[in-house]
C-alpha atoms as a PDB file:
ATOM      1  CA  UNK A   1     -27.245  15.349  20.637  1.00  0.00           C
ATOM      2  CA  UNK A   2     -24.964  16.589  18.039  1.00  0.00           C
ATOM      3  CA  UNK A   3     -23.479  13.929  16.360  1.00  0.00           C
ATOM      4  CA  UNK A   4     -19.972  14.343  14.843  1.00  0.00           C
ATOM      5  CA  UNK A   5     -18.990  10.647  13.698  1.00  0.00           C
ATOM      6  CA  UNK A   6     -20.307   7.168  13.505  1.00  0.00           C
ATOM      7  CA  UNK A   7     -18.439   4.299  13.863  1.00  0.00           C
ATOM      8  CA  UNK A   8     -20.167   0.246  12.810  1.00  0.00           C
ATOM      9  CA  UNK A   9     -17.495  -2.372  14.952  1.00  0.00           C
ATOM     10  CA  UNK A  10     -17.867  -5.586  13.339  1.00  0.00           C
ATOM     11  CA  UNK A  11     -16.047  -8.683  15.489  1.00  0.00           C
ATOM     12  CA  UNK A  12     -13.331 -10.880  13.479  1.00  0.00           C
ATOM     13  CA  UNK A  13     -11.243 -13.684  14.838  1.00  0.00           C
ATOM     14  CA  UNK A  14      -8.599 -13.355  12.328  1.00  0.00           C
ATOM     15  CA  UNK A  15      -8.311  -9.836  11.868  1.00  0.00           C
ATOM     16  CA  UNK A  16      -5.658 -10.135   8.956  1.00  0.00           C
ATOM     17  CA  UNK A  17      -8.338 -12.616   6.465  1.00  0.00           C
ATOM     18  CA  UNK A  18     -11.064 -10.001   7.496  1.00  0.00           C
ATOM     19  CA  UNK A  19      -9.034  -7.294   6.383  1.00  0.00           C
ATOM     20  CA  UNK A  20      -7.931  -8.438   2.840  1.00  0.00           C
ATOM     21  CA  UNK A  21     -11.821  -9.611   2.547  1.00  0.00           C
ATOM     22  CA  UNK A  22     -12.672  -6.124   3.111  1.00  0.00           C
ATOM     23  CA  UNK A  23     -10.410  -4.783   1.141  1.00  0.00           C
ATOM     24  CA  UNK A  24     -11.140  -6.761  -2.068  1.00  0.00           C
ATOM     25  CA  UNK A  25     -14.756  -6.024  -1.233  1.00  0.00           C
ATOM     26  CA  UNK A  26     -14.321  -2.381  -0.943  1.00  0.00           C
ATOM     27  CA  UNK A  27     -11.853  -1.457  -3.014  1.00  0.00           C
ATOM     28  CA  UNK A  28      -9.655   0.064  -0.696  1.00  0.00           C
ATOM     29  CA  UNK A  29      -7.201  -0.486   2.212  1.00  0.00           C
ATOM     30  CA  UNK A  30      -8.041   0.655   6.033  1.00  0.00           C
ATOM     31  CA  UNK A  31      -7.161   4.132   6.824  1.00  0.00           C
ATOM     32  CA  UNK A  32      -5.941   3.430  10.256  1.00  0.00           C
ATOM     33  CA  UNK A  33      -4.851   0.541  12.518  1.00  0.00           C
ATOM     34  CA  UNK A  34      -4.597   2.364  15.782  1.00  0.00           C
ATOM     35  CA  UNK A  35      -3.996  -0.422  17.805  1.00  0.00           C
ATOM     36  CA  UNK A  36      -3.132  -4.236  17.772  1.00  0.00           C
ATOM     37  CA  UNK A  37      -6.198  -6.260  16.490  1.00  0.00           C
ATOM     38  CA  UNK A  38      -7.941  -3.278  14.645  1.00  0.00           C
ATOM     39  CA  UNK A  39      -8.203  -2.156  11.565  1.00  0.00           C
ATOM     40  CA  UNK A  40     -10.598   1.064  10.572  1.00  0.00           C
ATOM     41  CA  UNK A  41     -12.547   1.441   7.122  1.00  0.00           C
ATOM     42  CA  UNK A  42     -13.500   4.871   5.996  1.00  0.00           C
ATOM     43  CA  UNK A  43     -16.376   4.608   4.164  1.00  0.00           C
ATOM     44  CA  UNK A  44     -18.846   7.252   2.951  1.00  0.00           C
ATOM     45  CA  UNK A  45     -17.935   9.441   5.765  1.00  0.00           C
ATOM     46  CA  UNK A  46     -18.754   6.508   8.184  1.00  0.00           C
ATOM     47  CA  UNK A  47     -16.020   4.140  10.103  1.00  0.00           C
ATOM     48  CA  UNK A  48     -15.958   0.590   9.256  1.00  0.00           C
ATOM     49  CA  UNK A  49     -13.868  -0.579  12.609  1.00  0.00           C
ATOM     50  CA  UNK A  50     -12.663  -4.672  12.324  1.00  0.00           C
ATOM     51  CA  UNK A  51     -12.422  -5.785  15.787  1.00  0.00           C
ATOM     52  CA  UNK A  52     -10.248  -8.429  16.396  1.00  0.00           C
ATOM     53  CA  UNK A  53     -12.096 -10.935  18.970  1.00  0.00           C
ATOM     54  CA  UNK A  54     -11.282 -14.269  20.799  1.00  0.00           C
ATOM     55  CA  UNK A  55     -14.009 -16.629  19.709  1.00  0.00           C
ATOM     56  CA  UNK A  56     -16.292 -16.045  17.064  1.00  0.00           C
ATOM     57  CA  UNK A  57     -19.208 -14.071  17.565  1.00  0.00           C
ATOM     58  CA  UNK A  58     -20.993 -13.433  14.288  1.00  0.00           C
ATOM     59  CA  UNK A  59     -24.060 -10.820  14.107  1.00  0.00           C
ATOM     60  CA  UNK A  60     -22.474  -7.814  12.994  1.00  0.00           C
ATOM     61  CA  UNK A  61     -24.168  -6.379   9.967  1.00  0.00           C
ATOM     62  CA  UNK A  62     -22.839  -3.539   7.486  1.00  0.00           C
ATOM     63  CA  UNK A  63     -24.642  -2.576   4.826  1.00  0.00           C
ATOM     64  CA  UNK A  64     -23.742  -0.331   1.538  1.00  0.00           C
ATOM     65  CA  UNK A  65     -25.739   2.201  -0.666  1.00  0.00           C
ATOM     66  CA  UNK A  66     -24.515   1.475  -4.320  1.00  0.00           C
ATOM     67  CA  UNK A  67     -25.964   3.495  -7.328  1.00  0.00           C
ATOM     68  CA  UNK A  68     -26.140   0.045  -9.447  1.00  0.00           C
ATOM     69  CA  UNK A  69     -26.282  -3.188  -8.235  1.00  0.00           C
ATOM     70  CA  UNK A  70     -26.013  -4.951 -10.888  1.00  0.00           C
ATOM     71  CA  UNK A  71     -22.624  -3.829 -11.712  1.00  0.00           C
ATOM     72  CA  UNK A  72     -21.636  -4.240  -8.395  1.00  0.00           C
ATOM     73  CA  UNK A  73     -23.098  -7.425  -7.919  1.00  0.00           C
ATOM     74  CA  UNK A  74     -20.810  -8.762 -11.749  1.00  0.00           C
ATOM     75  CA  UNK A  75     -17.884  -7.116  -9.553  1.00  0.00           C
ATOM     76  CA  UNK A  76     -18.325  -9.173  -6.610  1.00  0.00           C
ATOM     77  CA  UNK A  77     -18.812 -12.355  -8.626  1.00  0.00           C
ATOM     78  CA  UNK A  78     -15.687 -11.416 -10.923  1.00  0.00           C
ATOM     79  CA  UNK A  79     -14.082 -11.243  -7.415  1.00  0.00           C
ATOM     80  CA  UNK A  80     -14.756 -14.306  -5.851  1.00  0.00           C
ATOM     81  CA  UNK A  81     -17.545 -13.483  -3.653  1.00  0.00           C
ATOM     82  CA  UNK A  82     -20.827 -15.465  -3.214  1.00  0.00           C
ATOM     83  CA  UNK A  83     -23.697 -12.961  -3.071  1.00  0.00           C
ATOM     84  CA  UNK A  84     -27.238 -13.779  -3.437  1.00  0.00           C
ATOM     85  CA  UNK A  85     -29.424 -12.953  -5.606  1.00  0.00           C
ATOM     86  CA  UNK A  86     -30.915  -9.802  -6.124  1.00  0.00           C
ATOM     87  CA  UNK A  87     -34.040  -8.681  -4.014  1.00  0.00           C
ATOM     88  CA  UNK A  88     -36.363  -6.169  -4.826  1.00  0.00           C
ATOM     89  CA  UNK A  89     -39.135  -4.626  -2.225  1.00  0.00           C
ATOM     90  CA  UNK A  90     -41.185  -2.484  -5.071  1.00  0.00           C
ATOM     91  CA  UNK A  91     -40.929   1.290  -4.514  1.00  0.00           C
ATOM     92  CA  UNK A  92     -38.484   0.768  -1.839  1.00  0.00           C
ATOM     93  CA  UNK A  93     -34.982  -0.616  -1.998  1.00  0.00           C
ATOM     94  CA  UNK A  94     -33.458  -3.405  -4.116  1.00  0.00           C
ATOM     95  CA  UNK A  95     -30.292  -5.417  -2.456  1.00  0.00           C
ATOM     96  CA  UNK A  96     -28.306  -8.611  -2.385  1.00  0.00           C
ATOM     97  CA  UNK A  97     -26.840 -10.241   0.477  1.00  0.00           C
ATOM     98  CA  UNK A  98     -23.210 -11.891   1.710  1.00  0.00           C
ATOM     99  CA  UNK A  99     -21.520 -13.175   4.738  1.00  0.00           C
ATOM    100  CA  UNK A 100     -17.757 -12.498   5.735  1.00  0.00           C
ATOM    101  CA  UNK A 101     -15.393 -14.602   6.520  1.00  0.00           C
ATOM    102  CA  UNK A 102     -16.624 -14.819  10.295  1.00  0.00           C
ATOM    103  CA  UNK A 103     -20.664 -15.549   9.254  1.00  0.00           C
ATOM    104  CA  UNK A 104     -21.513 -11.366   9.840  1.00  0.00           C
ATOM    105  CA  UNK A 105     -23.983  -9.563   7.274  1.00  0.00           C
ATOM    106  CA  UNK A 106     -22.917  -7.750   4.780  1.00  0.00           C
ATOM    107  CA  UNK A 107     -25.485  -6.444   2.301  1.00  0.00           C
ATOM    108  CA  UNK A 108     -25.039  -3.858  -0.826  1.00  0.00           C
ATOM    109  CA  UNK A 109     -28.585  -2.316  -1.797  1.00  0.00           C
ATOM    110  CA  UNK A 110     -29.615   0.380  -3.862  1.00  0.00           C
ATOM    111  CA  UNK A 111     -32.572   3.007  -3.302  1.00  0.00           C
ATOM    112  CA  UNK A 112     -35.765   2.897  -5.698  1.00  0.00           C
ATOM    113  CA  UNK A 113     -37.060   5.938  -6.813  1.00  0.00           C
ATOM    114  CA  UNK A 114     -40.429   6.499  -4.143  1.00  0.00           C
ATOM    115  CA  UNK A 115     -43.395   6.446  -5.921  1.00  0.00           C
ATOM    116  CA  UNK A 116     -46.122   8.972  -4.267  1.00  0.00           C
ATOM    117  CA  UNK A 117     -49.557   7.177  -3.347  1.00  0.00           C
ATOM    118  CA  UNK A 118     -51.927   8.426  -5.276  1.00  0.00           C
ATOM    119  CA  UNK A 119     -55.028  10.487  -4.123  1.00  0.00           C
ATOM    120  CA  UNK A 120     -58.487  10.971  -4.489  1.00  0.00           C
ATOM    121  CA  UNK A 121     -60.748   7.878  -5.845  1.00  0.00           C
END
């Protein structure tokens, strides 16, 4: 398989809310709208694609490397956003947690530094 592209569809019911929620959280406006009821996020050379659905259907999940999450998580707040707390799994990946406008996941996280195991007694 050699993959080109990847795409993350996350289903709305009101596509125009979810859009200006994704836009405050991301900074940015979509890219492209190619169609009636869709509206597509570029985003770290990945597409975040806004489907525009019938009934709700949360359970869509999108999730976003930062390099501090701290400041990101001051930004959110500063914005209006709700975001949990900040997790930490030592060694691993630190993150904090929010739900859209339609109940899907969205998380920001941040990589830890891996620490090697250490060998020998």
């Amino acid at each position: 398989m050699e993959i080109t592209e990847v795409t993350l569809g996350i289903p709305v019911v009101e596509l125009a809310r979810s859009r200006e929620w994704y836009e405050r959280l991301l900074g940015f406006a979509p890219e492209l709208e190619p169609v009636a009821g869709m509206a597509e996020f570029r985003v770290a050379g990945a597409w975040l694609q806004l489907m525009e659905v019938r009934a709700p259907r949360p359970g869509g999940a999108f999730r976003i490397g930062v390099r501090n999450l701290e400041t990101e998580s001051g930004r959110l707040r500063a914005g209006g956003f709700e975001p949990t707390e900040i997790e930490t799994i030592p060694g691993i990946i630190r993150f904090l947690q929010l739900k859209d406008p339609d109940g899907n996941a969205v998380s920001l996280y941040e990589l830890l530094p891996r620490t090697s195991p250490k060998s020998g007694p």
